[in-house]
Protein backbone atom coordinates (compact mmCIF):
# COMPACT_ATOMS: atom_id res chain seq x y z
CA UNK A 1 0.00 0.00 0.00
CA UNK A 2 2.33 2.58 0.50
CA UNK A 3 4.82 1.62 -2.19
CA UNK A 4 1.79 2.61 -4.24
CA UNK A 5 1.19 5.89 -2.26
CA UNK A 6 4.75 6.70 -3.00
CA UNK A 7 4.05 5.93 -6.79
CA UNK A 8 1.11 8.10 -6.40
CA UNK A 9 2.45 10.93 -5.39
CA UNK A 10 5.49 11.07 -7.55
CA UNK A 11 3.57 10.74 -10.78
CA UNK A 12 0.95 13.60 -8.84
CA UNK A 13 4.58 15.91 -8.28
CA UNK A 14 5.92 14.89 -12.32
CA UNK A 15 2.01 15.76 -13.56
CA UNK A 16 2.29 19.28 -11.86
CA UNK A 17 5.42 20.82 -13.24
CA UNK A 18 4.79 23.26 -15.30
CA UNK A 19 5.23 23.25 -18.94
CA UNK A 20 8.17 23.90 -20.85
CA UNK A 21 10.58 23.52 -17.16
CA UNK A 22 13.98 22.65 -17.70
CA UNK A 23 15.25 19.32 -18.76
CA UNK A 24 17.90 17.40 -17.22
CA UNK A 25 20.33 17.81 -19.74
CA UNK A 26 19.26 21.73 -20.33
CA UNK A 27 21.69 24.18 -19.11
CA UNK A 28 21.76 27.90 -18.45
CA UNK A 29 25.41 27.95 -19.64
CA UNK A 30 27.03 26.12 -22.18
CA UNK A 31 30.61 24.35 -21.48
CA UNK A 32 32.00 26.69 -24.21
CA UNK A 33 30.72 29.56 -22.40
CA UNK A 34 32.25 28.26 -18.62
CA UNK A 35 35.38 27.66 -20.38
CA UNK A 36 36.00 30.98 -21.50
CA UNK A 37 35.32 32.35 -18.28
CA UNK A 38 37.56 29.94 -16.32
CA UNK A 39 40.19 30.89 -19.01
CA UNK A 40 39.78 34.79 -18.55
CA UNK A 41 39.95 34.41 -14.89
CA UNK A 42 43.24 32.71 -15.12
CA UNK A 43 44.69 35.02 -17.81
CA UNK A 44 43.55 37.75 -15.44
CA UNK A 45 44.78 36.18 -12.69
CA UNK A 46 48.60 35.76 -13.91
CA UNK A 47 48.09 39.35 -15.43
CA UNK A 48 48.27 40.96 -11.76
CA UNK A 49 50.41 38.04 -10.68
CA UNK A 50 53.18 39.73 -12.80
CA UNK A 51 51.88 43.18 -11.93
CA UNK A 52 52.59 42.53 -8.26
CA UNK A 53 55.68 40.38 -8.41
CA UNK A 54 57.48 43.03 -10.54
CA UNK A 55 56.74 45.62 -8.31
CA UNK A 56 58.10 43.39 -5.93
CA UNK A 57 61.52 42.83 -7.82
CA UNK A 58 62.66 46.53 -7.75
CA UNK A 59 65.38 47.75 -5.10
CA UNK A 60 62.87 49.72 -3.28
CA UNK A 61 60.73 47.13 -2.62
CA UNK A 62 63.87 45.57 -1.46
CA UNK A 63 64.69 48.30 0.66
CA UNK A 64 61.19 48.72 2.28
CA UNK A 65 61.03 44.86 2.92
CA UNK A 66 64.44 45.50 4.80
CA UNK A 67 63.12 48.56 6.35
CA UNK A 68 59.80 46.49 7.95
CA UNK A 69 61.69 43.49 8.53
CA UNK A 70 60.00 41.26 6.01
CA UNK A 71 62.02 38.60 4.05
CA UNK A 72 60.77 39.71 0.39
CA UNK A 73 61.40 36.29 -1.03
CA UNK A 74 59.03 34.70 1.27
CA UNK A 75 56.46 37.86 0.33
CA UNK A 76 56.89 37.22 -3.05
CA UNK A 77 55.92 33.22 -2.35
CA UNK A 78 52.72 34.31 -0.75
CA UNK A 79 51.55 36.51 -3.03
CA UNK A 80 50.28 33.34 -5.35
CA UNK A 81 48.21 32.28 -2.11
CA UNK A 82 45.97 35.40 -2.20
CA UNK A 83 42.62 35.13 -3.55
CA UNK A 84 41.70 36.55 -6.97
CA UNK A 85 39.89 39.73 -5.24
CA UNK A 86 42.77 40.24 -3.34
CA UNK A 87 45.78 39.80 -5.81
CA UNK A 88 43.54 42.10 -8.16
CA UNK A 89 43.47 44.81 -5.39
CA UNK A 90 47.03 44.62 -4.83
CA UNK A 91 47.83 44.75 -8.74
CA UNK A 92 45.97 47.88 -8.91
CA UNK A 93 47.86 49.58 -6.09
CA UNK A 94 50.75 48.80 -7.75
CA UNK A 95 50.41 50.10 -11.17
CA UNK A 96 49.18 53.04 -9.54
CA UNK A 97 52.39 53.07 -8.00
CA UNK A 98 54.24 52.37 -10.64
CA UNK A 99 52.54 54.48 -13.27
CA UNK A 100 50.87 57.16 -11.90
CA UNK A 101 52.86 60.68 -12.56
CA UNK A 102 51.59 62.18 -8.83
CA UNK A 103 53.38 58.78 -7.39
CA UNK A 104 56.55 59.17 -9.51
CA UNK A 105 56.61 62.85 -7.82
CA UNK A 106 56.78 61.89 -4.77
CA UNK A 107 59.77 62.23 -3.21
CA UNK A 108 61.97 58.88 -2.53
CA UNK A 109 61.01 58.22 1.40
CA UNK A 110 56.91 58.70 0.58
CA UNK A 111 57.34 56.53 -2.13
CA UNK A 112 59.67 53.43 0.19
CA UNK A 113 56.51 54.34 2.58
CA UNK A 114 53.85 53.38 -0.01
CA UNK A 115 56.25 50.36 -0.90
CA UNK A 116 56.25 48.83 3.06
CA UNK A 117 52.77 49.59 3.46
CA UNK A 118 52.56 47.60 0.63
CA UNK A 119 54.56 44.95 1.52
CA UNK A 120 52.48 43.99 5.01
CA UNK A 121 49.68 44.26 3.06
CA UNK A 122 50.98 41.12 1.63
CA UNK A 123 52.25 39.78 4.89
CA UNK A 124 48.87 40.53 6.53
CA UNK A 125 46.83 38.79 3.56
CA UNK A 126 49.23 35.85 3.48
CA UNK A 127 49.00 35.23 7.18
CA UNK A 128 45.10 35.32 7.41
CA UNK A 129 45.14 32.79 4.69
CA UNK A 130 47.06 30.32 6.85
């Protein structure tokens, strides 16, 4: 009796879904379309990989590292940990850094202050992470 119940209901449940309702094997997005996106995020992703890393490589970074007592190679290492918000955010500050003609007028220390501030930004990501 209540095998048929069960047999019932579940035809009574199949009966009442509405015309035209998604299939099985329908999707809102196609693989193509998923696979293009995964492949933008990871292009955009090494994009401010690089960004970060060679703002990273240049003797000031060196000499803020120094300055806050950070070992830059193990900065550098954790930058690859950082989510894809985060290592965006960071890529941004430095081009800004790097490219932007009110930062290149600043004088040398403001500029090694921007760099450390910088730099345990990184630290401070990298450690929440773990």
């Amino acid at each position: 009796m209540r095998k048929g119940l069960a047999v019932l209901a579940a035809a009574a449940a199949i009966l009442s879904l509405p015309a035209g309702s998604a299939d099985a094997g329908d999707h809102i997005v196609t693989p193509d379309a998923v696979q293009s996106r995964l492949s933008e995020a990871a292009a955009q992703r090494a994009q401010d990989l690089a960004a970060v890393q060679d703002v990273l490589s240049t003797p000031l970074a060196q000499e803020a590292a120094a300055s806050v007592g950070a070992d830059l190679d193990r900065v550098r290492a954790g930058v690859g940990t950082l989510s894809d918000t985060e290592l965006r955010d960071l890529a941004s500050r430095a081009s800004v850094l790097q490219g932007d003609p009110v930062a290149g007028a600043m004088d040398r220390n403001m500029r090694l202050l921007i760099m450390a501030a910088l730099i345990l930004v990184v630290i401070v990501l990298v450690l929440a992470i773990l």
